[in-house]
Protein backbone atom coordinates (compact mmCIF):
# COMPACT_ATOMS: atom_id res chain seq x y z
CA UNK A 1 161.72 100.54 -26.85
CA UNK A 2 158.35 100.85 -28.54
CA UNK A 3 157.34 97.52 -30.39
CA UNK A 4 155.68 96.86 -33.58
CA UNK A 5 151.54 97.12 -33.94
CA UNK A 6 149.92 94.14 -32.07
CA UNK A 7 148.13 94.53 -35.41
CA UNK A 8 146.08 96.61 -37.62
CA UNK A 9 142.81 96.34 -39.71
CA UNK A 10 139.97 98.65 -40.82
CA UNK A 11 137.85 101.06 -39.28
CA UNK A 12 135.23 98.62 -39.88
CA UNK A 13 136.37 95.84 -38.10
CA UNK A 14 137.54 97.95 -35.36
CA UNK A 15 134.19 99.79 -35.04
CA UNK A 16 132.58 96.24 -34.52
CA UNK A 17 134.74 94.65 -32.72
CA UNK A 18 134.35 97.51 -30.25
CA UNK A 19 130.51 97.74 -30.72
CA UNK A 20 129.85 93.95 -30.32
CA UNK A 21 132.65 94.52 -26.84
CA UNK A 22 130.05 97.41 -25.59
CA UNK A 23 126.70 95.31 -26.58
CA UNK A 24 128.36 92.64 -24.26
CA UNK A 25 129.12 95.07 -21.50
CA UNK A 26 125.62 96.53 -21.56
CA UNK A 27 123.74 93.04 -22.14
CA UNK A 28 126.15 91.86 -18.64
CA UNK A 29 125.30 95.20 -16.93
CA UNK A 30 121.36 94.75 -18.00
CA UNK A 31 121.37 91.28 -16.73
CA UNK A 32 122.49 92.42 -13.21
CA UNK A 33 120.26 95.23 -13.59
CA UNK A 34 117.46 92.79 -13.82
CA UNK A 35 119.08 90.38 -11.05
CA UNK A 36 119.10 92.91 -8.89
CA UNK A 37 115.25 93.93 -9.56
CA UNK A 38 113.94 90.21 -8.93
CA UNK A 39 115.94 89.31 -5.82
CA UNK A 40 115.70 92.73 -4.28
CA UNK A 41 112.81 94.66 -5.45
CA UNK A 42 112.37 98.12 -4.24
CA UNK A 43 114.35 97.22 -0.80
CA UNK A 44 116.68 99.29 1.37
CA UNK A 45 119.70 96.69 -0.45
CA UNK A 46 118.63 97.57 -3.72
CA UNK A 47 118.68 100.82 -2.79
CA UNK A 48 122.18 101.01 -1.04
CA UNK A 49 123.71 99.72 -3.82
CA UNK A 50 122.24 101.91 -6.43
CA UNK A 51 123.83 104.75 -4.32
CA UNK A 52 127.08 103.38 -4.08
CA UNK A 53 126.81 102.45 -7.70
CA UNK A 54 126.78 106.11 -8.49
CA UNK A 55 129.72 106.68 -7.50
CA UNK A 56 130.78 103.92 -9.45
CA UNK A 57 129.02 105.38 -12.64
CA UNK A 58 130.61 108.77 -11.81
CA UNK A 59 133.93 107.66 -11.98
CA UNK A 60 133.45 104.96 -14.87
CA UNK A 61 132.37 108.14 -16.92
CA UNK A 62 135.47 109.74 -16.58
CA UNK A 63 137.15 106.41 -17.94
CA UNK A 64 134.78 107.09 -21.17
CA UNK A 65 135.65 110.31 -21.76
CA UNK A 66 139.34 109.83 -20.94
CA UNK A 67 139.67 107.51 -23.99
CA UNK A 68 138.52 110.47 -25.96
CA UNK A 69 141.24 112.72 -24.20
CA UNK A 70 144.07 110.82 -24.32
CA UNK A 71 144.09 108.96 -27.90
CA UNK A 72 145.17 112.40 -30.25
CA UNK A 73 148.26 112.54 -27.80
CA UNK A 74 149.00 109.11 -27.62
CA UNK A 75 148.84 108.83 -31.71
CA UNK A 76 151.08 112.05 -31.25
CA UNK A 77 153.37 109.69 -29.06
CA UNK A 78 153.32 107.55 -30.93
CA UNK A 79 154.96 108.87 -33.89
CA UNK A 80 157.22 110.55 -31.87
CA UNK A 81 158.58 107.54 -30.06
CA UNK A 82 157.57 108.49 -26.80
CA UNK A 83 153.92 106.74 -26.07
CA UNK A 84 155.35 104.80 -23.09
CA UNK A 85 155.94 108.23 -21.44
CA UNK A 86 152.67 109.74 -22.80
CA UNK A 87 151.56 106.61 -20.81
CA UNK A 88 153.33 106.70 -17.82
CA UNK A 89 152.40 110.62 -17.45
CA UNK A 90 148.41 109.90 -17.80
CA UNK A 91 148.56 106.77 -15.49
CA UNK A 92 150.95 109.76 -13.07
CA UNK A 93 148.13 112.14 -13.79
CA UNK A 94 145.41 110.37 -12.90
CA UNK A 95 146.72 108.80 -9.58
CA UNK A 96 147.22 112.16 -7.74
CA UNK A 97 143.06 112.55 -7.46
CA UNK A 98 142.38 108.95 -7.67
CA UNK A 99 144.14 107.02 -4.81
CA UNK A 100 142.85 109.43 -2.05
CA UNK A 101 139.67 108.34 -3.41
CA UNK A 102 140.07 104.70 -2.92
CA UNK A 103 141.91 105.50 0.02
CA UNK A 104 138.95 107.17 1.72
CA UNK A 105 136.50 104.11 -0.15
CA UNK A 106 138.94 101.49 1.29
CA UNK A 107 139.22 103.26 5.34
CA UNK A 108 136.32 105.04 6.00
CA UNK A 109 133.28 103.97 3.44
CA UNK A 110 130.60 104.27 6.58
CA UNK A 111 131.09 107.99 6.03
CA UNK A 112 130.45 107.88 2.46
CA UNK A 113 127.42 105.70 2.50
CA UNK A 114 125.81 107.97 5.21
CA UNK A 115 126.62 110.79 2.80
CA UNK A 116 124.60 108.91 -0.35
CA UNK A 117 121.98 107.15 1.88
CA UNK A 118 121.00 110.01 4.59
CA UNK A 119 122.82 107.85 7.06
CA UNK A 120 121.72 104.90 9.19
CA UNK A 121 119.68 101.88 8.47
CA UNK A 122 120.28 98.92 5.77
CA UNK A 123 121.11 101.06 2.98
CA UNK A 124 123.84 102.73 4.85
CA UNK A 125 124.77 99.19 5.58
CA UNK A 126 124.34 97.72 2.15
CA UNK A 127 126.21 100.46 0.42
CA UNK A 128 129.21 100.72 3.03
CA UNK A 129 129.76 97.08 2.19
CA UNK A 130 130.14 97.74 -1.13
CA UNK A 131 131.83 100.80 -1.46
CA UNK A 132 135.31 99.26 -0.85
CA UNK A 133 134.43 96.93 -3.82
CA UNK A 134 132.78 99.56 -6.51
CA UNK A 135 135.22 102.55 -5.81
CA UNK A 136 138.34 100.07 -6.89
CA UNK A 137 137.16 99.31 -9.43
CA UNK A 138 136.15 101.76 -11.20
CA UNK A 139 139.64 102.93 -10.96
CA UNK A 140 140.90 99.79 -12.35
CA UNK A 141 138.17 100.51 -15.31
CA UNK A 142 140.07 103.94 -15.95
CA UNK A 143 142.98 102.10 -15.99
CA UNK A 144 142.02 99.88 -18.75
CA UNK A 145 140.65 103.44 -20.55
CA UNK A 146 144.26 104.88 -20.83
CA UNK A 147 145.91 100.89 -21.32
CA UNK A 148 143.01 100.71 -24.15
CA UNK A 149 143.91 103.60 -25.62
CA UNK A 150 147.44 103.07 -25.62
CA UNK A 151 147.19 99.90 -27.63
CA UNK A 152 144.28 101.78 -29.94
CA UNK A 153 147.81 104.20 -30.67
CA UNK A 154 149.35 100.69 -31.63
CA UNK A 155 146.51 99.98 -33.72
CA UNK A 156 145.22 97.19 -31.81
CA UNK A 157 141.77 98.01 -30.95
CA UNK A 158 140.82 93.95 -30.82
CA UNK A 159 142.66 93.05 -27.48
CA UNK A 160 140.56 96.07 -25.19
CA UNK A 161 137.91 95.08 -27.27
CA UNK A 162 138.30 91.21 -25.79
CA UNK A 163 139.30 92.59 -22.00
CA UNK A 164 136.29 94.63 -21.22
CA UNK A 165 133.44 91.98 -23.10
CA UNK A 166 135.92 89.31 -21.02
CA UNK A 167 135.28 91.62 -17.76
CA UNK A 168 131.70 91.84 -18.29
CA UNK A 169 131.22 88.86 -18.30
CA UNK A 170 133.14 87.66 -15.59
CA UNK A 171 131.24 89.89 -13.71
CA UNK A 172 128.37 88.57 -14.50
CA UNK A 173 129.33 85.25 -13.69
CA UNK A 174 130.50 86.04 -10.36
CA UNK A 175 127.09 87.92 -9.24
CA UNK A 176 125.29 85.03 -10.11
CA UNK A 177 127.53 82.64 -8.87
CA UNK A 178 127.35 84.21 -5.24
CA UNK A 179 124.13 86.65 -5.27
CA UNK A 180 121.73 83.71 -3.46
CA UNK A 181 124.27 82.84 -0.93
CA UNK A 182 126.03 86.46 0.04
CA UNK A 183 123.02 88.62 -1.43
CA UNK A 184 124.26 91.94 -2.35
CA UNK A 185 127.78 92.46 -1.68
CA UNK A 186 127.93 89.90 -5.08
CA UNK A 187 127.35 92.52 -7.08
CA UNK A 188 130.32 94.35 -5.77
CA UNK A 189 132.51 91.56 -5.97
CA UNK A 190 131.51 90.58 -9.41
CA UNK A 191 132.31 94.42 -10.65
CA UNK A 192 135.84 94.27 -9.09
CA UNK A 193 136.31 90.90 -10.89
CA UNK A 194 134.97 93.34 -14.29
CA UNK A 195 137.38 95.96 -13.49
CA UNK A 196 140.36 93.87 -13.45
CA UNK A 197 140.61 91.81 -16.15
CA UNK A 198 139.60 94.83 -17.84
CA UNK A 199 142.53 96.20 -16.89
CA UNK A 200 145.44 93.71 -17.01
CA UNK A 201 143.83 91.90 -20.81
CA UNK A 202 145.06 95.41 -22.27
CA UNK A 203 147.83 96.45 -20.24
CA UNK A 204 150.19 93.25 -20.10
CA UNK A 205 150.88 93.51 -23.78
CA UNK A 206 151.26 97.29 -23.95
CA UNK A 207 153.71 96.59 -21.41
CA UNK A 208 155.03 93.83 -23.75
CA UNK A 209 154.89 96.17 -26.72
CA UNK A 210 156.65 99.61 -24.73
CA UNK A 211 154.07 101.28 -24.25
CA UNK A 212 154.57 101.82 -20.60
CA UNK A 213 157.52 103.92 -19.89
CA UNK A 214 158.20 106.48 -16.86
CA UNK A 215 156.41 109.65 -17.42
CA UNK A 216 157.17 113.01 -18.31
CA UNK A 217 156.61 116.85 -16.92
CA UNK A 218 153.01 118.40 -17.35
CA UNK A 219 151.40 116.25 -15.16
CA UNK A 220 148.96 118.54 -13.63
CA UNK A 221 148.71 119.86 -17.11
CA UNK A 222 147.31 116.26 -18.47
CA UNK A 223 144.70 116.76 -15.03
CA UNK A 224 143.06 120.01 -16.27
CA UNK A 225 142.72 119.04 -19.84
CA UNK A 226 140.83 115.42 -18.43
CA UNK A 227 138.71 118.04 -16.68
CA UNK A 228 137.88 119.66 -20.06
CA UNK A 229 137.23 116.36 -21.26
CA UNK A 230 135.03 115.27 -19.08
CA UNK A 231 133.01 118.14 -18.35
CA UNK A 232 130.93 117.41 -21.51
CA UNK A 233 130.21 114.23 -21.41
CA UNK A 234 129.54 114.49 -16.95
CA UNK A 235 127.01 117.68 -18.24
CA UNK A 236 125.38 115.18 -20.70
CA UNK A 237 124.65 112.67 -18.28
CA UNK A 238 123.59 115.60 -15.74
CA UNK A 239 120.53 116.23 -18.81
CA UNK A 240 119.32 112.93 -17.77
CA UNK A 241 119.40 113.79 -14.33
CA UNK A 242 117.36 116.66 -14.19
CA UNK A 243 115.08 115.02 -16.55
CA UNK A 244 114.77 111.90 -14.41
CA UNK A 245 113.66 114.55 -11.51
CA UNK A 246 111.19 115.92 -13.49
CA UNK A 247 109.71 112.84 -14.39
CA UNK A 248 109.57 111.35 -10.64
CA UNK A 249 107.78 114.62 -10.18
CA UNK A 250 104.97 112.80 -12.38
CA UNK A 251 105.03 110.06 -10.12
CA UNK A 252 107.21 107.45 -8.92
CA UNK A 253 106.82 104.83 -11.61
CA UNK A 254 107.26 107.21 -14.13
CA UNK A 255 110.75 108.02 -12.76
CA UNK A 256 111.64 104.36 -13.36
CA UNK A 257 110.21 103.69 -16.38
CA UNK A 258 112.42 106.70 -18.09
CA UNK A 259 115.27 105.83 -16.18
CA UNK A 260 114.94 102.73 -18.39
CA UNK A 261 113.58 103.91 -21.30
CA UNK A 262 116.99 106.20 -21.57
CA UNK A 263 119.35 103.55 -20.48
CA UNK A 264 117.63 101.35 -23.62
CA UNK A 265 118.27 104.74 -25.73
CA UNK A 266 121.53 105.19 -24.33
CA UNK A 267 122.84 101.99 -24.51
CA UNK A 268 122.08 102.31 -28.36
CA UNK A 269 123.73 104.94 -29.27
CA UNK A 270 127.32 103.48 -27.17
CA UNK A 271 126.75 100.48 -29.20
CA UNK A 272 126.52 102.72 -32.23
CA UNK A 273 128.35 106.49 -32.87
CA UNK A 274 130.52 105.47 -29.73
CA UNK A 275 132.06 102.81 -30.81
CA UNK A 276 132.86 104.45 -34.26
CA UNK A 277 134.41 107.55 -32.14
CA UNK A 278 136.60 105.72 -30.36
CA UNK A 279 138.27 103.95 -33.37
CA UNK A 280 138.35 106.96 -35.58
CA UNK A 281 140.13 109.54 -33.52
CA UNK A 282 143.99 107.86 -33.75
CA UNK A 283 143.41 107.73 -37.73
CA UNK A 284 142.10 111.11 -38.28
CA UNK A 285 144.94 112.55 -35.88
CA UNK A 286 147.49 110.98 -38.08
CA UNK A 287 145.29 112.26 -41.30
CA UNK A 288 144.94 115.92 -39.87
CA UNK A 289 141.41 117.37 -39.20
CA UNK A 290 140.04 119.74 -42.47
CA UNK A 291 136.13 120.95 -42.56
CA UNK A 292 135.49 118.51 -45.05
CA UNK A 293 136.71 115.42 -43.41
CA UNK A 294 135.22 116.72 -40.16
CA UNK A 295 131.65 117.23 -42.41
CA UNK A 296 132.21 113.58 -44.25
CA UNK A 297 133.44 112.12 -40.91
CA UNK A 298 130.40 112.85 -38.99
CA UNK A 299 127.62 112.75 -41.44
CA UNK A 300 129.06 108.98 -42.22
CA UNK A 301 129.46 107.34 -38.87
CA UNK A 302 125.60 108.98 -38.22
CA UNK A 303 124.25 107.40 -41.62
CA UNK A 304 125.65 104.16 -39.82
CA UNK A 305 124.55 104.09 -36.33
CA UNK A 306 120.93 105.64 -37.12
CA UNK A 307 120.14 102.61 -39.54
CA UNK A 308 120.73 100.44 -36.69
CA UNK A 309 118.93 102.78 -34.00
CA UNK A 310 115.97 102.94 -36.35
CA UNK A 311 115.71 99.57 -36.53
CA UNK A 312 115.57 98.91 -32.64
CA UNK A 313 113.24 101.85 -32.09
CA UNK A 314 110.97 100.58 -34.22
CA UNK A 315 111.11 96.88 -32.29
CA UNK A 316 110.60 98.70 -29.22
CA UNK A 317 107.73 100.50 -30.42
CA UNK A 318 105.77 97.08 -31.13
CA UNK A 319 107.63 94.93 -28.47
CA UNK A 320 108.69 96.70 -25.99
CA UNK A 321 106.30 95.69 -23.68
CA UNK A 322 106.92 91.99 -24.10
CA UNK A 323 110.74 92.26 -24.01
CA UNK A 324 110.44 94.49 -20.68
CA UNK A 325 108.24 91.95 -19.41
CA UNK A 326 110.27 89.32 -19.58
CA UNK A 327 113.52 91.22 -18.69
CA UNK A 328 112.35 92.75 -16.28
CA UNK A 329 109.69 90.98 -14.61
CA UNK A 330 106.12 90.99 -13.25
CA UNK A 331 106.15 95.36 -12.95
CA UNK A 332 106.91 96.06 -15.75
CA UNK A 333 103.93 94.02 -18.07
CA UNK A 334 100.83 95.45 -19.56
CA UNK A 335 100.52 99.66 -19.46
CA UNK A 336 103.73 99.75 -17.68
CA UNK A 337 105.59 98.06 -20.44
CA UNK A 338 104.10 99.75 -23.09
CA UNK A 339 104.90 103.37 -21.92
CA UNK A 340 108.02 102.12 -21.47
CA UNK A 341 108.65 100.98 -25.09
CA UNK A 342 106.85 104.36 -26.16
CA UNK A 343 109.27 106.20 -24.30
CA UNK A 344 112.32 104.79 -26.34
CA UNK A 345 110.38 105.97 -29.68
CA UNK A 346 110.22 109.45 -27.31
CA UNK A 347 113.86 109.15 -27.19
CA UNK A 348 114.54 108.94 -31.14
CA UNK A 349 115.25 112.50 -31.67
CA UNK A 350 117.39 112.33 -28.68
CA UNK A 351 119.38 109.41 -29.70
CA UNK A 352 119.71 111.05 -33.54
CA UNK A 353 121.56 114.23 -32.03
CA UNK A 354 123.64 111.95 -29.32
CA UNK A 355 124.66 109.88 -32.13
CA UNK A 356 126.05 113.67 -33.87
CA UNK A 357 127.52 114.73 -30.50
CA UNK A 358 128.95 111.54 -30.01
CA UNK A 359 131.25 111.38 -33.14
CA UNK A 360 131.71 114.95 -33.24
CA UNK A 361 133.06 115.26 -29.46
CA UNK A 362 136.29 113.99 -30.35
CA UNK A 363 137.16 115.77 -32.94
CA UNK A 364 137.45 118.85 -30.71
CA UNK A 365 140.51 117.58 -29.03
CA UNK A 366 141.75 116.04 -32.71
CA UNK A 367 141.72 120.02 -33.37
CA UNK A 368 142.71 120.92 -30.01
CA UNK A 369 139.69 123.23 -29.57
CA UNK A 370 138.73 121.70 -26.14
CA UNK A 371 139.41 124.54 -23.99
CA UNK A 372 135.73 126.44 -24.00
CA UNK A 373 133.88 122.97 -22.99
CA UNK A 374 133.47 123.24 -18.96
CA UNK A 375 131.63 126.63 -19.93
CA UNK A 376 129.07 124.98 -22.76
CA UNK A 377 129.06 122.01 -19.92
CA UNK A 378 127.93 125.05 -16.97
CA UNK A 379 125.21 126.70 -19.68
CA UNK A 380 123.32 123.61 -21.21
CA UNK A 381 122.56 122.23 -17.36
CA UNK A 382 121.16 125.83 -17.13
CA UNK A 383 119.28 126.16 -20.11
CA UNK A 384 117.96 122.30 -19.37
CA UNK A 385 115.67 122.99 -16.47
CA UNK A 386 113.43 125.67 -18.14
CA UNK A 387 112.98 123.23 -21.21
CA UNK A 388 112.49 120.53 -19.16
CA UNK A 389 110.17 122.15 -17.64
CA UNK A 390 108.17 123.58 -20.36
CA UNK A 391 108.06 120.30 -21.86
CA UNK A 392 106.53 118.29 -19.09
CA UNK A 393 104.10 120.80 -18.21
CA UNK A 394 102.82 120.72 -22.28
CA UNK A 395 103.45 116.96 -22.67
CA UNK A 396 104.11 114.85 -20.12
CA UNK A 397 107.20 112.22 -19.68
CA UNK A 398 107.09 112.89 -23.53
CA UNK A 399 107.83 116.77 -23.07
CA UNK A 400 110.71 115.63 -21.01
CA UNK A 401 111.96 113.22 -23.84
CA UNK A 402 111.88 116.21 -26.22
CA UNK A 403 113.22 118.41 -23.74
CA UNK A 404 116.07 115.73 -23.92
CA UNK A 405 116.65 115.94 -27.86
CA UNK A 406 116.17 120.01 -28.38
CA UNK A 407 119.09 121.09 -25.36
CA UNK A 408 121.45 118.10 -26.76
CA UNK A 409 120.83 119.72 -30.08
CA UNK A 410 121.81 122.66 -28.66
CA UNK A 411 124.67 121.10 -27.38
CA UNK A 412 125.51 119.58 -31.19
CA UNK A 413 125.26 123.03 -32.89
CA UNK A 414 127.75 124.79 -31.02
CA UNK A 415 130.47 121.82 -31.28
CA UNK A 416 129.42 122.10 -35.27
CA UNK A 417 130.18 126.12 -35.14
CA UNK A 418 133.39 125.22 -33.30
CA UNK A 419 134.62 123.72 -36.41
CA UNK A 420 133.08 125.26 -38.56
CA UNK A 421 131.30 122.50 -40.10
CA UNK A 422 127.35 123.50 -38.99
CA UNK A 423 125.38 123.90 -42.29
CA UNK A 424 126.86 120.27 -44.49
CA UNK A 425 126.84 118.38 -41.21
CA UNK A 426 123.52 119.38 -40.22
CA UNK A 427 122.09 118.52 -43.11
CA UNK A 428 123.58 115.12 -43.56
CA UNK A 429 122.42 114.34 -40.96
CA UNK A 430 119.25 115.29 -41.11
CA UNK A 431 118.85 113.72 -44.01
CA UNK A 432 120.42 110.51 -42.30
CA UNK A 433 117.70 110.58 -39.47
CA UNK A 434 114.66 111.22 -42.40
CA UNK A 435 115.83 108.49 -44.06
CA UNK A 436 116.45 105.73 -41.54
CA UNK A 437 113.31 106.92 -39.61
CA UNK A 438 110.95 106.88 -42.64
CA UNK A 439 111.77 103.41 -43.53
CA UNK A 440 111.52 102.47 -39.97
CA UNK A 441 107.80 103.82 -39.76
CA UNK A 442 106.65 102.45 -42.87
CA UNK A 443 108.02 99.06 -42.67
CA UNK A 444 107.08 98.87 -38.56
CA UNK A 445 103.64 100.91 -39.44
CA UNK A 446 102.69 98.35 -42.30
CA UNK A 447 103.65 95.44 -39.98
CA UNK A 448 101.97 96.89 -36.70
CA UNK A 449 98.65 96.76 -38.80
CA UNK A 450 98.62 93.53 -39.94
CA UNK A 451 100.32 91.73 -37.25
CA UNK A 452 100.20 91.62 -33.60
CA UNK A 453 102.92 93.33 -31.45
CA UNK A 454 106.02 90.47 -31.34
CA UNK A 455 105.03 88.99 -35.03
CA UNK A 456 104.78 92.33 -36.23
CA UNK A 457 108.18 93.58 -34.29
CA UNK A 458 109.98 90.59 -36.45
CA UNK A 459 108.56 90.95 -39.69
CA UNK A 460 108.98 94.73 -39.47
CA UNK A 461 112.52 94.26 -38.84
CA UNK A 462 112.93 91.89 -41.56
CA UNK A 463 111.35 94.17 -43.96
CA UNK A 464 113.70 97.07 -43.10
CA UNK A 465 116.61 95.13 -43.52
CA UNK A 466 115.38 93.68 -46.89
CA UNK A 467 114.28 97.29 -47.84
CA UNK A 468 117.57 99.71 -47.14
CA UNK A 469 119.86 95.98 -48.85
CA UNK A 470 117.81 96.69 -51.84
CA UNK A 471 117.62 100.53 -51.71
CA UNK A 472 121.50 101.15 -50.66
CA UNK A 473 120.77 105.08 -50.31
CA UNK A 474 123.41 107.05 -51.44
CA UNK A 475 124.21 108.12 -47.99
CA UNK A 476 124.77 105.03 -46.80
CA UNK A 477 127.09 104.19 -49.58
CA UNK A 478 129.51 107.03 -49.08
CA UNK A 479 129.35 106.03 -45.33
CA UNK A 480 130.66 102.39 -45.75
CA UNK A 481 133.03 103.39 -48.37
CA UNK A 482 134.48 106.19 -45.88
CA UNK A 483 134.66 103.96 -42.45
CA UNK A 484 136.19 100.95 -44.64
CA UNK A 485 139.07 103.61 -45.79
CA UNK A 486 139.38 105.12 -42.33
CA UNK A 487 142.00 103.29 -40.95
């Protein structure tokens, strides 16, 4: 028997609760990042983990995009009375590729790591010790995707909200508890601690509340359309990929100074547009999708994640260098840094149509026109390597940043045409990007000028904030009015 809501509350509070839950998980995953580059440098550990942490990434990207999947039929459920079956038939669903998985992480992981590593030496080592750490759990974080999104179809976005800022933390604590004394099999150990109280914070009071039940037929169905869902998102992160090879291609320092530059850009735009997808897709499946809401929907959750991603593009542009320096140590000061923070302003245009894609994604499987995806997934890693290439060849790292923002664009226009919202949404938020990003460069120009790079950084900020409170543009208005009536 389904309970009542653990609770409910506004789009608002839901969108921050779950963007101040994914700052915490990226602040906890930057602070390994940079644990990992003082104790262990360029070494063969360092590098045997980050190979066995791609397959963790891999399969912590499906649990991203499977939140997007499964909450229209779980708000579906829902209202039907049957969201502990709709449960119980994704958790089915997902087990049939995912335990043979572990199975072969948990028995034979030497095999795997001399797949990633080319086999032999102490990165095999390193990553073979972790893989029977990383590969569980990330399945335990896909777990807490569908448990999350089953208590997001109860309204209660606060408790997966608490579980995976709780996890990340925990984490965190456990790496640096045990890093000096074990050295790099921490970092597996604190991601397994990550992955399950991820996990059991959300799913012991769905449980509690029905939400678990046993499932129903169409199992294998519920497999293909995760593989619709997640063909997107896996062919976004592939556009990083191919960019990243491009730019080791200028050298080997520029490969890891855009790997960072995009994980800074990236991280902004989770903290942002993702978090206001997430907690908008049970509403608007309960509202029904129309052209206009889809053109109001996505033109106001940009107007409100590009006034925040101006405002850190602009401290990177001034700062960057100082805050890289002291995140990240001793390589990354003086020219280094600097590109580094330049690169993040590179980003911008990339981050503006993200932020679009990212709130328009969804609504695709709120309309149930999902089915076409794999194939724009297959043609914009295509299309990617010519532009890429075109654009490092007239500009550098900074070609590839634009090379970035024009195939995502690409990427944004057909979703638009999909729903036939292309021409209002565009221009929204175009006009949401001119806006934020005009006041950004005057405030942070004016600043840059008279101050030096971390004064300047602050009082830029300050002066944005004090500008757009006094200016309230009219798009910004209709945004907060439309995300505080969301829910």
């Amino acid at each position: 028997m389904q309970g009542n809501p653990p609770g409910r509350g506004s789009a608002v509070r839901s969108g921050v609760l779950t963007g101040l839950s994914t700052a915490a998980v990226t602040g906890a995953a930057a602070v390994a990042g940079a644990i990992l580059s003082r104790k262990f440098g360029h070494g063969p550990e360092a590098a045997g983990l980050l190979a066995a942490y791609g397959v963790y990434l891999a399969l912590v990207l499906v649990a991203n995009a499977l939140r997007v999947v499964v909450l229209p039929r779980l708000a579906r459920a829902r209202a039907e009375g049957a969201l502990g079956h709709e449960v119980g038939s994704w958790a089915a669903a997902l087990a049939v590729p995912l335990a043979p998985i572990a199975a072969v992480a948990l028995l034979w992981p030497s095999g795997i790591a001399d797949a990633l590593t080319g086999g032999g030496g102490a990165k095999a080592a390193a990553a073979t010790t972790l893989l029977p750490w990383l590969v569980p759990a990330a399945v335990a974080q896909i777990g807490a995707g569908v448990s999350a999104s089953g208590l997001a179809a109860l309204d209660d976005y606060r408790t997966a909200a608490i579980g995976f800022a709780l996890g990340a933390v925990s984490g965190l604590v456990v790496i640096l508890t045990f890093v000096d004394r074990h050295g790099v099999v921490a970092f597996g150990w604190g991601l397994a601690v990550n992955g399950v109280v991820a996990l059991l914070v959300p799913l012991v009071p769905l449980v509690a509340h029905g939400g678990v039940g046993l499932p129903r037929h169409g199992v294998f169905a519920r497999l293909w359309e995760l593989a619709e869902g997640v063909a997107l998102p896996f062919a976004l992160q592939g556009l990083f990929v191919i960019g990243n090879r491009f730019a080791i291609g200028l050298g080997a320092t520029q490969g890891t100074t855009f790997s960072y530059a995009y994980l800074i850009a990236s991280s902004l735009v989770a903290v942002t547009a993702t978090s206001v997808a997430l907690v908008s897709s049970v509403p608007l499946t309960r509202g029904g999708f129309t052209p206009a809401l889809g053109v109001r929907h996505v033109v106001a959750a940009s107007w409100l994640s590009l006034a925040i991603v101006a405002a850190a593009a602009g401290v990177f542009a001034l700062a960057g260098e100082r805050v890289v320096h002291v995140a990240l140590g001793s390589h990354y000061a003086g020219a280094t840094g600097t590109e580094l923070g330049r690169l993040v302003v590179y980003l911008s245009p990339w981050m503006v149509a993200s932020v679009a894609v990212s709130v328009t994604f969804p609504l695709l499987f709120v309309r149930g026109r999902a089915r076409w995806l794999p194939v724009v997934a297959v043609g914009a890693l295509l299309l990617h390597v010519p532009i890429v290439w075109g654009g490092r060849a007239a500009f550098g790292v900074a070609g590839i940043a634009g090379a970035m923002a024009v195939t995502t664009a690409g990427i944004l226009t057909v979703l638009l045409l999909a729903l036939a919202i292309f021409e209002r949404t565009a221009l929204g938020v175009l006009q949401a990007a001119a806006a934020c990003g005009g006041l950004a460069l005057a405030t942070f120009g004016v600043a840059s000028v008279v101050l030096g790079p971390v004064p300047g950084a602050a009082v830029g900020l300050a002066a944005y904030v004090a500008v757009l409170l006094a200016w309230k543009p009219a798009g910004l208005r209709a945004a907060w009015t439309y995300v505080r009536a969301l829910q």
